[in-house]
Protein backbone atom coordinates (compact mmCIF):
# COMPACT_ATOMS: atom_id res chain seq x y z
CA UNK A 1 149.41 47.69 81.17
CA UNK A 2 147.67 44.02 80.66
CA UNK A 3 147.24 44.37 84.45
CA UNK A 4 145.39 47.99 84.48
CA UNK A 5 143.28 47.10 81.34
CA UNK A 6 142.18 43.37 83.28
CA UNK A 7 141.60 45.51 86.76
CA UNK A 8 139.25 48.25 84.73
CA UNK A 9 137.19 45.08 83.32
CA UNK A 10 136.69 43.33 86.28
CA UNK A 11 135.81 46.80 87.93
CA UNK A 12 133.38 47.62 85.49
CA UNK A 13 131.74 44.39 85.48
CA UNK A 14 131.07 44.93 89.16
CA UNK A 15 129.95 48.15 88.83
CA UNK A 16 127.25 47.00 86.53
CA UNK A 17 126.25 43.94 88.75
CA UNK A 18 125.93 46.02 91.92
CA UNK A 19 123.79 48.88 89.49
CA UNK A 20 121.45 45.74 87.71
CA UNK A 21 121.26 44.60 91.45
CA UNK A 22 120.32 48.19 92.77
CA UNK A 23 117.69 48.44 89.48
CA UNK A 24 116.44 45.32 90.74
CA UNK A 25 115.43 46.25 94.37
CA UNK A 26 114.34 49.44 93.25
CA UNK A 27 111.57 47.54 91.11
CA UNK A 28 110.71 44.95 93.63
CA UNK A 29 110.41 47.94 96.66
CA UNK A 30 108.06 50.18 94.46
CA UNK A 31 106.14 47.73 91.67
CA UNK A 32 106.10 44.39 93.98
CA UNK A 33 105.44 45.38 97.70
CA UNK A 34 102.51 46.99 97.10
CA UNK A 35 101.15 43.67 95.32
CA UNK A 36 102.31 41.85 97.63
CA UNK A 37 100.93 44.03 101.24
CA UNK A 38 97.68 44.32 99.40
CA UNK A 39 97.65 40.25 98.98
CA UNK A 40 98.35 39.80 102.62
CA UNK A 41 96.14 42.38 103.77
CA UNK A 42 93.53 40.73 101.88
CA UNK A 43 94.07 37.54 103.39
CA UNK A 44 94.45 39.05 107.01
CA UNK A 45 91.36 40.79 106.75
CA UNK A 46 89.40 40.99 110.00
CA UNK A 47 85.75 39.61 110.13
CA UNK A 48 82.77 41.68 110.11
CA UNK A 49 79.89 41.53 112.06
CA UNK A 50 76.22 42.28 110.47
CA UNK A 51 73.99 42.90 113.33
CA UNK A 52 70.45 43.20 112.21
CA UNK A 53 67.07 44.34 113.85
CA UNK A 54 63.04 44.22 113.02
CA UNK A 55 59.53 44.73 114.83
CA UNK A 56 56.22 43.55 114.98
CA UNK A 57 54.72 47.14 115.31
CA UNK A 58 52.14 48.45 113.68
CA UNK A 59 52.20 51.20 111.04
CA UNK A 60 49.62 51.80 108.51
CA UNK A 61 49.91 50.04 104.96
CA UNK A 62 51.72 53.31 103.51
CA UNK A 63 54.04 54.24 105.72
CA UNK A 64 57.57 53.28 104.00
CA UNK A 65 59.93 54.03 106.59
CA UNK A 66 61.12 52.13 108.82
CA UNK A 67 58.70 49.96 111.80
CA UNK A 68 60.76 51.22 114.97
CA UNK A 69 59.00 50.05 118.60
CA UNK A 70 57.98 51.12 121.56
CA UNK A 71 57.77 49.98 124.78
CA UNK A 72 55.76 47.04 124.00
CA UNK A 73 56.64 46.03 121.21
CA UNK A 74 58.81 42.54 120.47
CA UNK A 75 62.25 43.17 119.29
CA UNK A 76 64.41 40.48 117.22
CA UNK A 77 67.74 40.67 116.61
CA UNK A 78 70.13 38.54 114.42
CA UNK A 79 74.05 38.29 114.02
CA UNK A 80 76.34 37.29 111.27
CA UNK A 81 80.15 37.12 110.93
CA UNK A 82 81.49 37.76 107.22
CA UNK A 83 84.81 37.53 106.12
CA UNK A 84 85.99 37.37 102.26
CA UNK A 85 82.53 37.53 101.16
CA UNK A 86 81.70 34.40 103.14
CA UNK A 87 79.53 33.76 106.14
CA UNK A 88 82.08 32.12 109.16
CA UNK A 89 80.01 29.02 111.23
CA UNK A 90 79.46 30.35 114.92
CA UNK A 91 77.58 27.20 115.93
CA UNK A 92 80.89 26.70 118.38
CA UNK A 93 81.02 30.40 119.38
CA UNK A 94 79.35 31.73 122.45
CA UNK A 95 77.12 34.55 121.52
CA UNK A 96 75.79 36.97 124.34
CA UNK A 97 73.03 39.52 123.81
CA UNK A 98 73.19 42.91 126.13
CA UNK A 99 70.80 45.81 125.92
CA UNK A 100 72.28 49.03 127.21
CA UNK A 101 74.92 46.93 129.10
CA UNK A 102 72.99 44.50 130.55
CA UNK A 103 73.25 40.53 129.53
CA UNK A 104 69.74 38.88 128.75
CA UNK A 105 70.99 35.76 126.91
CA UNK A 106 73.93 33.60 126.04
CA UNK A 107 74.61 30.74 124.72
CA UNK A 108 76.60 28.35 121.88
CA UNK A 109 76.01 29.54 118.82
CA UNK A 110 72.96 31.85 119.50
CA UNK A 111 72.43 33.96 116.41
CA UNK A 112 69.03 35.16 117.03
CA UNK A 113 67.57 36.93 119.85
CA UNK A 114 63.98 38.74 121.09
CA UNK A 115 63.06 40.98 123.88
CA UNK A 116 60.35 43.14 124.81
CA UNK A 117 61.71 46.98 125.78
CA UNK A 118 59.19 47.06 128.72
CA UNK A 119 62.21 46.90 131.67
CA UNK A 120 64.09 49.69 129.83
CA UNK A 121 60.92 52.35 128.87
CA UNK A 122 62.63 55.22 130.59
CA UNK A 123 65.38 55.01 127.86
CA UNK A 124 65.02 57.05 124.86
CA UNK A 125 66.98 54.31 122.97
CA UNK A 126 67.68 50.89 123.23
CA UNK A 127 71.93 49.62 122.55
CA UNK A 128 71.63 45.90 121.79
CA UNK A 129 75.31 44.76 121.19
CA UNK A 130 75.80 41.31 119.97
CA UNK A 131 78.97 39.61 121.73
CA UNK A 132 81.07 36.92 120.15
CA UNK A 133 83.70 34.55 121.64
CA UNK A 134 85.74 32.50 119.75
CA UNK A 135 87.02 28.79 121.37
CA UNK A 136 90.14 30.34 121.13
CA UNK A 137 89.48 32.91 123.47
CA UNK A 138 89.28 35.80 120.54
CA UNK A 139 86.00 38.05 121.65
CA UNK A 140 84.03 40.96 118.96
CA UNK A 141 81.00 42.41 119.33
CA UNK A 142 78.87 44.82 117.49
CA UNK A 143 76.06 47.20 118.53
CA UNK A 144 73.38 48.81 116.94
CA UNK A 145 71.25 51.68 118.47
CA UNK A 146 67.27 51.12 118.31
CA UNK A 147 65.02 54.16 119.02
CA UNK A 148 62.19 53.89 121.41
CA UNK A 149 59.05 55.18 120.15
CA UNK A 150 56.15 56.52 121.70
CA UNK A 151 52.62 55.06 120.31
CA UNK A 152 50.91 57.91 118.43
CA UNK A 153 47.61 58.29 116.12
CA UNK A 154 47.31 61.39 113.45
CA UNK A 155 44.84 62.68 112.33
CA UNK A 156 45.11 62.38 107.97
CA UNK A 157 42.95 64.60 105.76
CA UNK A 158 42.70 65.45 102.19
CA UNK A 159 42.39 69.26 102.70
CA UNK A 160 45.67 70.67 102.04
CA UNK A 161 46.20 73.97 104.65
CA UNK A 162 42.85 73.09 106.61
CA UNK A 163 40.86 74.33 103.69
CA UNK A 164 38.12 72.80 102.69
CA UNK A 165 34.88 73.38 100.34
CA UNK A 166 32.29 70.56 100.69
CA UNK A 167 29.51 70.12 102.96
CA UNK A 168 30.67 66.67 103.96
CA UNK A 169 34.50 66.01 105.35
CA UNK A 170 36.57 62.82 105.36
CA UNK A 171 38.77 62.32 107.92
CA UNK A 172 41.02 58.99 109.61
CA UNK A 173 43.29 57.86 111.98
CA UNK A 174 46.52 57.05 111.24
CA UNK A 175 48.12 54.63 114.11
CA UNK A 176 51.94 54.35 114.49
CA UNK A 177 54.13 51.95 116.70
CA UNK A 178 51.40 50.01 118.61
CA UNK A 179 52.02 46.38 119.21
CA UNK A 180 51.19 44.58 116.24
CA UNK A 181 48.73 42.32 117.74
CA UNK A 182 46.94 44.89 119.70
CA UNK A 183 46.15 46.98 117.06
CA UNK A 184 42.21 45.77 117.35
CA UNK A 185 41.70 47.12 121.05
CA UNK A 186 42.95 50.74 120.01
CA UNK A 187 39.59 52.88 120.90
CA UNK A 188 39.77 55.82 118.72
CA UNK A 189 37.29 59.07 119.94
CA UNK A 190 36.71 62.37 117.76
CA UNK A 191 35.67 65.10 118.81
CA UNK A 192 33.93 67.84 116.47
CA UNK A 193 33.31 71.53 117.90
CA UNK A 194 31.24 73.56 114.42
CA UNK A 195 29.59 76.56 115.99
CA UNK A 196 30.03 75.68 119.62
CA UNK A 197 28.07 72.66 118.94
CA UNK A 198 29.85 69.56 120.01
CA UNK A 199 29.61 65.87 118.57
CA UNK A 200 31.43 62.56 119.69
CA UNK A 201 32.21 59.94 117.21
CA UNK A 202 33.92 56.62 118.07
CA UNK A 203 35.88 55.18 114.61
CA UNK A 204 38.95 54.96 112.96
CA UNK A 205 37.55 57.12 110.23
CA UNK A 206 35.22 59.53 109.99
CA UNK A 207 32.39 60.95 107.53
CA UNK A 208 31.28 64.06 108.94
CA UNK A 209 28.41 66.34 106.98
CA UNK A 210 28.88 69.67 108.88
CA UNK A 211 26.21 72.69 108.97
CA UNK A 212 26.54 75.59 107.54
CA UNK A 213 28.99 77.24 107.88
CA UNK A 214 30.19 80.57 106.46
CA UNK A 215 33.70 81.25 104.04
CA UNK A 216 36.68 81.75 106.83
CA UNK A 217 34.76 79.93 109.57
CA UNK A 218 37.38 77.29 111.44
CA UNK A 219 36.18 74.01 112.66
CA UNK A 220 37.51 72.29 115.26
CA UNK A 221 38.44 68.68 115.03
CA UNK A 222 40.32 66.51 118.34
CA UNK A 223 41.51 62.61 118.23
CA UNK A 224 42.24 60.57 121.29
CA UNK A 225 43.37 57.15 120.70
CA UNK A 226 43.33 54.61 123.58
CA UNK A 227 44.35 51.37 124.62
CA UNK A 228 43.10 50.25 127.82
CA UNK A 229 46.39 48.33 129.86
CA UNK A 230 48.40 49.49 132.81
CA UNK A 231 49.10 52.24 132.42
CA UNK A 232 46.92 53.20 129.96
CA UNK A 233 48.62 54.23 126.15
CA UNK A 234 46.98 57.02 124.62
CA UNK A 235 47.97 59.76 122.27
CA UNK A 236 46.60 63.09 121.15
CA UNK A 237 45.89 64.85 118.02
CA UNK A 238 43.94 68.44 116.68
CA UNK A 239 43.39 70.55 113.65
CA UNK A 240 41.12 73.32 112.40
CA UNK A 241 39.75 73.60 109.59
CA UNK A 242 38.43 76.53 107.18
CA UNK A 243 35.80 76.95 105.17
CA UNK A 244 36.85 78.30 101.77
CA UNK A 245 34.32 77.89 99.17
């Protein structure tokens, strides 16, 4: 009987060792591992790159959005590598520079590059991808997609739907994407058809006192902008507008 009662102890004593030992793993699998996998991931997170892109084309002083170029403008481009909210050194790595697949530069620890889009103006976009290679042989690369603009000029006037009510008319032209430093040698040219009589005026903006007219009669206004190089850049714009007194 001494020998039952002593075998149901021991039994029961490992019954409740395996189930604290079962509790145990239960907690660790489902309240530790996750801790834990989030702590490595954290530490094994990859690197990323921050490629980054600006212009030295013209837009007027209001425009907010963003300066994008055209085929003659100077593009810069600059690379970072970030990991844990820190900025890795690449003054070992070897950096190359490609625009839509082709290499135009390379070098140890090149971080910065500029080109001019003129060998690639029959593309409607331009894919600079910055490529990184580690000493250890490790390679990433990033690319960032750049539109390619075509120079333009607007015409910009106060009268909202054309109409207008004043015997003199203010009118400008509003120049996007031209090369920065070229802006000066854009010839602007208006041309002003009231009553089938014609007038040319050569200016970026425009003070016009028109005859008289009567209520509902259009006039026509035309814009040619023009910078003289090879070929020649120019770019249209028209509107009417309607006497409405």
């Amino acid at each position: 009987m001494k020998i039952s009662m002593l075998f149901l102890s021991r039994h029961k004593r490992i019954y409740f060792f395996f189930s604290f030992l079962l509790f145990v793993s239960f907690f660790a699998l489902f309240f530790l591992f996750p801790f834990f996998a989030s702590t490595s991931n954290a530490q094994t997170a990859s690197p990323e790159i921050i490629l980054t892109w600006k212009t030295d084309g013209y837009v007027p002083a209001e425009y907010r959005g963003r300066i994008l170029p055209s085929s003659d403008v100077l593009i810069s481009a600059a690379v970072e590598l970030l990991q844990d909210g820190s900025f890795i050194d690449l003054s070992g790595a070897s950096i190359s520079w490609l625009v839509n697949r082709r290499v135009l530069s390379s070098g140890v620890g090149l971080q910065t590059f500029s080109f001019t889009p003129e060998p690639f103006t029959s593309s409607s976009r331009f894919n600079v991808t910055a490529r990184i290679q580690y000493p250890h042989g490790v390679v990433r690369e990033q690319t960032v997609v750049i539109p390619n603009m075509t120079p333009e000029t607007i015409i910009d006037t106060p009268y909202r739907d054309g109409a207008f009510n004043a015997e003199t008319l203010f009118m400008r032209a509003l120049s996007f994407y031209y090369p920065f430093n070229r802006f000066g040698q854009i010839q602007y040219s208006w041309t002003i058809d009231a009553r089938g009589q014609k007038e040319e005026i050569h200016d970026g903006a425009l003070t016009l006192t028109i005859p008289r007219v009567d209520p509902g009669e259009r006039i026509s206004v035309s814009l040619i902008s023009l910078i003289q190089s090879n070929p020649p850049s120019y770019s249209k714009d028209s509107l009417y507008l309607r006497y409405q007194p």
